[in-house]
PDB file of N, CA and C in Angstrom:
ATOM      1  N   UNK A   1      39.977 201.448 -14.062  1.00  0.00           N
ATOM      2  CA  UNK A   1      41.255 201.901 -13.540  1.00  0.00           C
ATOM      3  C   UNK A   1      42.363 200.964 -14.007  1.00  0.00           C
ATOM      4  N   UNK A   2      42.104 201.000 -15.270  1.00  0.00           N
ATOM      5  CA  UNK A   2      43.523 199.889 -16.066  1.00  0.00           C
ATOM      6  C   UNK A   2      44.485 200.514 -16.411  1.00  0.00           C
ATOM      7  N   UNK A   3      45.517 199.768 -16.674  1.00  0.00           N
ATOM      8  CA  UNK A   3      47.194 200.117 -17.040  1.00  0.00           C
ATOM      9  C   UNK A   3      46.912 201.453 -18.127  1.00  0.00           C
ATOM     10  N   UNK A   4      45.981 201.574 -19.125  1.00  0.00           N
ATOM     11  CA  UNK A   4      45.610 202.930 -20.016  1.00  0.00           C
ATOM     12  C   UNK A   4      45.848 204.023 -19.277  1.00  0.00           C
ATOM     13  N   UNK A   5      44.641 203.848 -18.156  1.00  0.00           N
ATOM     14  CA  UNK A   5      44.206 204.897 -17.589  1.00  0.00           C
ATOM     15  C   UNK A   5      45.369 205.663 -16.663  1.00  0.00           C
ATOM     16  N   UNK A   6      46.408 204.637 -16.085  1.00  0.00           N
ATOM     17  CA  UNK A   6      47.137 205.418 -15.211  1.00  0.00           C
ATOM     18  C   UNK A   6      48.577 205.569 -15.941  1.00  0.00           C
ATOM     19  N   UNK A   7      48.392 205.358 -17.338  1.00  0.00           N
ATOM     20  CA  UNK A   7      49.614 205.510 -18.056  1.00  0.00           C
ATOM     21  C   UNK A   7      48.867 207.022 -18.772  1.00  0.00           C
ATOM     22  N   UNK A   8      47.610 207.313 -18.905  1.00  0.00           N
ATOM     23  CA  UNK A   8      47.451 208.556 -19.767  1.00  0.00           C
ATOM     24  C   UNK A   8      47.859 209.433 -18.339  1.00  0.00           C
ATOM     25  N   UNK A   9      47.542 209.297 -17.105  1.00  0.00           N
ATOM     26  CA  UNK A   9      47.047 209.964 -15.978  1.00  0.00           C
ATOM     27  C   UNK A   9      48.979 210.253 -15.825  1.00  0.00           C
ATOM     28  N   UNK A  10      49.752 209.396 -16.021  1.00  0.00           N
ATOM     29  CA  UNK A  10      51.067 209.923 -15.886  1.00  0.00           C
ATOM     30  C   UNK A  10      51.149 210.864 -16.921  1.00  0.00           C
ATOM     31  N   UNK A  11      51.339 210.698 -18.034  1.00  0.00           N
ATOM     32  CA  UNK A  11      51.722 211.504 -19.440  1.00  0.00           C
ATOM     33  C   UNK A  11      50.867 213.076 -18.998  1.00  0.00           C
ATOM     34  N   UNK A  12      49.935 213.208 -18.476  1.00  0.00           N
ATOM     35  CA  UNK A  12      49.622 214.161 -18.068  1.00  0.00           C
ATOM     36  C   UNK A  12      49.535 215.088 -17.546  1.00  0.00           C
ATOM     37  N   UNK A  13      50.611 213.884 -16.149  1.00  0.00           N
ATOM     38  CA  UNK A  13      51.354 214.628 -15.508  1.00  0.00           C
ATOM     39  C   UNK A  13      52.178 215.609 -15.824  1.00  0.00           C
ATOM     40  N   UNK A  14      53.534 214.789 -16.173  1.00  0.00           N
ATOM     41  CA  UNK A  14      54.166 214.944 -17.030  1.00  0.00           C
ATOM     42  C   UNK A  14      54.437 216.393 -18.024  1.00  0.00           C
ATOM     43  N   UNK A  15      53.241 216.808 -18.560  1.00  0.00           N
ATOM     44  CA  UNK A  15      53.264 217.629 -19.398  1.00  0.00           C
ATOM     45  C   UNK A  15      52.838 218.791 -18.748  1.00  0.00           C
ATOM     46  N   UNK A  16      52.012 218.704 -18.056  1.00  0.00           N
ATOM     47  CA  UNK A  16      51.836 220.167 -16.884  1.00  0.00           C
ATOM     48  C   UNK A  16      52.647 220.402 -16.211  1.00  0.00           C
ATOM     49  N   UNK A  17      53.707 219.340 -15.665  1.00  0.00           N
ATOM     50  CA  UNK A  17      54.897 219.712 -14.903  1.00  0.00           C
ATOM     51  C   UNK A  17      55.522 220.414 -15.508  1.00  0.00           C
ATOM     52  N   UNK A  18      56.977 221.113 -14.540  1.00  0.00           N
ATOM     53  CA  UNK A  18      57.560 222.501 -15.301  1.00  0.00           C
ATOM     54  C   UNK A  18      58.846 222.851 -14.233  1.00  0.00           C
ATOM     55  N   UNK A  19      59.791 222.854 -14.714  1.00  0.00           N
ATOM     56  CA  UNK A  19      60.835 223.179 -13.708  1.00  0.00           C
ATOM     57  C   UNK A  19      60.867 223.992 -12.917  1.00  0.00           C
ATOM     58  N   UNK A  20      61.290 224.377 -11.387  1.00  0.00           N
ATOM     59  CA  UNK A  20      60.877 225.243 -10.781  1.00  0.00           C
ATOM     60  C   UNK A  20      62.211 226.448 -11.265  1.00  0.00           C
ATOM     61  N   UNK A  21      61.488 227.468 -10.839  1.00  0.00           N
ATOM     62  CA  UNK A  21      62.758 228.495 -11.132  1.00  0.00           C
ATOM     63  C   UNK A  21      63.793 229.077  -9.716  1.00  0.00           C
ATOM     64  N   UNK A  22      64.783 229.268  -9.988  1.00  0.00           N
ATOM     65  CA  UNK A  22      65.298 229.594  -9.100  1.00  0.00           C
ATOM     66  C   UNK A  22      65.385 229.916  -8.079  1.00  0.00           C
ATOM     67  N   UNK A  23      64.258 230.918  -7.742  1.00  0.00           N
ATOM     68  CA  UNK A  23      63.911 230.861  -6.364  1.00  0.00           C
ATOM     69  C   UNK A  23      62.821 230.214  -5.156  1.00  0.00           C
ATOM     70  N   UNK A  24      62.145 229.081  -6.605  1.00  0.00           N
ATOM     71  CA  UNK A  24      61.549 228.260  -5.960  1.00  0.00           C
ATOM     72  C   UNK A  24      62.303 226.989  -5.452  1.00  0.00           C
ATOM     73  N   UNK A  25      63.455 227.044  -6.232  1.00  0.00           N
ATOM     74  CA  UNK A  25      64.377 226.205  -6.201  1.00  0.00           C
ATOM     75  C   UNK A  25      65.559 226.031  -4.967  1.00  0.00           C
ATOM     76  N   UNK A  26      65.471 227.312  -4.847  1.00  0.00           N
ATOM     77  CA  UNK A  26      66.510 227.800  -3.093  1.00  0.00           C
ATOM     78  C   UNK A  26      65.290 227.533  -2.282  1.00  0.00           C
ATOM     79  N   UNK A  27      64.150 227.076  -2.325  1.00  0.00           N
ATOM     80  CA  UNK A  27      63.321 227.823  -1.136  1.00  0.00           C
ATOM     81  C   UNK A  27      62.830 226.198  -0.858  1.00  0.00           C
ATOM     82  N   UNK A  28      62.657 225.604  -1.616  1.00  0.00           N
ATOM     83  CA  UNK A  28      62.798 224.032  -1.606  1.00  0.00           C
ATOM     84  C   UNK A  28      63.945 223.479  -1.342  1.00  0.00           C
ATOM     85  N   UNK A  29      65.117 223.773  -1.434  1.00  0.00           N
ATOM     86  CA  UNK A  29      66.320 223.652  -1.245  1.00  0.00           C
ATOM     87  C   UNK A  29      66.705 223.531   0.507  1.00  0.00           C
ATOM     88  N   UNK A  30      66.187 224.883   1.119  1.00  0.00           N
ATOM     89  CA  UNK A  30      66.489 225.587   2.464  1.00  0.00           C
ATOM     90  C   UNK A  30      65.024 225.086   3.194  1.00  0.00           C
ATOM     91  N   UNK A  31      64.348 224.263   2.773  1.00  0.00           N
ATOM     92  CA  UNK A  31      63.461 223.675   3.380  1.00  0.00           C
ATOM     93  C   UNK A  31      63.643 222.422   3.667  1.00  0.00           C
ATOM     94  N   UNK A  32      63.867 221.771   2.870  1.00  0.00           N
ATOM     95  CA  UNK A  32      64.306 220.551   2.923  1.00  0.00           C
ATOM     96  C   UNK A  32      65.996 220.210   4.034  1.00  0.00           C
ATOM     97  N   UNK A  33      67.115 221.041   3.972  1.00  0.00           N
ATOM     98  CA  UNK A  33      67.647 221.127   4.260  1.00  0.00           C
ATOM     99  C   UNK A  33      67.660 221.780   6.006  1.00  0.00           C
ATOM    100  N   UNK A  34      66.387 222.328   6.431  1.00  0.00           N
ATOM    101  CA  UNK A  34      65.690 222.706   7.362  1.00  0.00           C
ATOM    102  C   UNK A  34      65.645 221.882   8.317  1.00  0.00           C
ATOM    103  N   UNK A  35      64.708 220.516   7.526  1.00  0.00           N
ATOM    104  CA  UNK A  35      64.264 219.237   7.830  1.00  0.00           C
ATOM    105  C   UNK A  35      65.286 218.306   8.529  1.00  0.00           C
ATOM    106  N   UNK A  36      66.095 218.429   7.404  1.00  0.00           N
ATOM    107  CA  UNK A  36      67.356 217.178   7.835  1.00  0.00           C
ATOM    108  C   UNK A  36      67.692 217.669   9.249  1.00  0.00           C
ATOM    109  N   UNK A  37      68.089 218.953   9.222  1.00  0.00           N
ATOM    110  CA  UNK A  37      68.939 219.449  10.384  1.00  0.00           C
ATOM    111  C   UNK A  37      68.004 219.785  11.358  1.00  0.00           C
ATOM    112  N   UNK A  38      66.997 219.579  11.351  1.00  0.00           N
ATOM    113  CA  UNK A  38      66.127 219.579  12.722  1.00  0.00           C
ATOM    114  C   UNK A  38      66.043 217.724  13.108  1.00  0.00           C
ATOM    115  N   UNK A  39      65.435 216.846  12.040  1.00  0.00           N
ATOM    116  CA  UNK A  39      65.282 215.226  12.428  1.00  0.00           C
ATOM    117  C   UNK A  39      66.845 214.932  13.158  1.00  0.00           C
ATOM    118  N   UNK A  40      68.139 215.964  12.682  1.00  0.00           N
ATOM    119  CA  UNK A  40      69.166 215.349  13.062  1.00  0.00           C
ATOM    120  C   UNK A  40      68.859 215.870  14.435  1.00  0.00           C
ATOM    121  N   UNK A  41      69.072 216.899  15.034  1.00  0.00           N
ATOM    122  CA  UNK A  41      69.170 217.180  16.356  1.00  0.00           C
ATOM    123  C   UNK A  41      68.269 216.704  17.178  1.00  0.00           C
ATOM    124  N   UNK A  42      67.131 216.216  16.761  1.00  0.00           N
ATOM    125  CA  UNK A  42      66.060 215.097  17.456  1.00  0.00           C
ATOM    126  C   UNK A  42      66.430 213.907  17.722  1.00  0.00           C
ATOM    127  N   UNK A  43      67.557 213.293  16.902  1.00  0.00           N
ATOM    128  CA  UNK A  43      68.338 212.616  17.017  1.00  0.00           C
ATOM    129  C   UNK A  43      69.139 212.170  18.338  1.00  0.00           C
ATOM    130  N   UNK A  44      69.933 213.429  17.879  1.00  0.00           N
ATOM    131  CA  UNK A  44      71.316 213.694  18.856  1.00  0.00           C
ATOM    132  C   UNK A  44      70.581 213.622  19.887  1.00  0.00           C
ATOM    133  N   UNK A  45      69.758 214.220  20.217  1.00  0.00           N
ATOM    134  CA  UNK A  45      69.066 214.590  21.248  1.00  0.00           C
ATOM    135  C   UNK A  45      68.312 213.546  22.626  1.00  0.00           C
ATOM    136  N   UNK A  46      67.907 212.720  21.172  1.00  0.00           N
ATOM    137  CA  UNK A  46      67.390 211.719  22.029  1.00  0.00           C
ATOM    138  C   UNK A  46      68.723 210.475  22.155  1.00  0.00           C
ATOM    139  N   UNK A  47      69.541 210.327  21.771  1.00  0.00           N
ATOM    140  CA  UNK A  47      71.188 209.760  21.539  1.00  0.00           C
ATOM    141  C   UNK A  47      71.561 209.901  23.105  1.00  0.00           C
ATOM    142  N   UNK A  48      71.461 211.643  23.434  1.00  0.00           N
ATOM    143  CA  UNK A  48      72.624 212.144  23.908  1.00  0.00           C
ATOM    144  C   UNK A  48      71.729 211.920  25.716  1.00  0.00           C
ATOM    145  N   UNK A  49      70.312 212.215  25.604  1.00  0.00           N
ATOM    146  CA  UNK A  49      69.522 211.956  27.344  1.00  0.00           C
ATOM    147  C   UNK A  49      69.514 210.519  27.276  1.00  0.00           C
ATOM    148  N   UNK A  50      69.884 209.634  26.304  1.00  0.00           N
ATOM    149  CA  UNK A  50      69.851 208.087  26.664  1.00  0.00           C
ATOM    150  C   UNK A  50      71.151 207.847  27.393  1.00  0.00           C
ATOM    151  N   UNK A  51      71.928 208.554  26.603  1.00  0.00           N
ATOM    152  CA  UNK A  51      73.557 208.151  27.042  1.00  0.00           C
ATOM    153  C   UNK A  51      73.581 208.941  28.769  1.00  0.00           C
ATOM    154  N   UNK A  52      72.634 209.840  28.973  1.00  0.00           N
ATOM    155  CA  UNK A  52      73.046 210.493  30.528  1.00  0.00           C
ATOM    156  C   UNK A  52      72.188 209.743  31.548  1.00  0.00           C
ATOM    157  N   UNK A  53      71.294 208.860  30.521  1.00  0.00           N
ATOM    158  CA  UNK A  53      70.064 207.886  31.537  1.00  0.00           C
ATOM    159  C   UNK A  53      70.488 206.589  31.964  1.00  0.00           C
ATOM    160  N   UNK A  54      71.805 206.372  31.028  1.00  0.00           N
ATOM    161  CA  UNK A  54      72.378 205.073  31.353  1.00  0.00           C
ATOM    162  C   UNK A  54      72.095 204.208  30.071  1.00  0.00           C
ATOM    163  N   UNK A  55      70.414 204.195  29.291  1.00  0.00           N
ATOM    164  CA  UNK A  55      70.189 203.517  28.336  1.00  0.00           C
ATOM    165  C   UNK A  55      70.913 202.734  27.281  1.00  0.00           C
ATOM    166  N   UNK A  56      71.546 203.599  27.257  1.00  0.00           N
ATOM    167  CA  UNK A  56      72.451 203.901  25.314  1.00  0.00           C
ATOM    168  C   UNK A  56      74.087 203.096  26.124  1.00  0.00           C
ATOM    169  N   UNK A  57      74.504 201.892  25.368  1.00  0.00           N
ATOM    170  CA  UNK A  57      75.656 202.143  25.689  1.00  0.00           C
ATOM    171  C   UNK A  57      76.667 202.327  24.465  1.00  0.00           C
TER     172      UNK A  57
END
């Protein structure tokens, strides 16, 4: 498992990879963007019952 091996194992990568097309591209897009805006309101969320618990100042 030497520097060869995980330099062919990239290049390999590499070459099977392939741009996604457009509508794999919105759909990764609106997923990801899914994400943010849910971790955010988990956020707020836990922000906003600290601030009514006294916790948070």
């Amino acid at each position: 498992m030497g520097l060869r091996y995980r330099l062919t194992a990239m290049v390999n990568v590499l070459r099977t990879a392939s741009k996604p097309g457009r509508s794999e591209f919105w759909l990764l897009l609106r997923i990801c963007l899914l994400g943010i805006a849910v971790l955010g309101a988990v956020g707020f969320l836990i922000r906003y019952v600290f601030a009514i618990v006294g916790l948070f100042t």
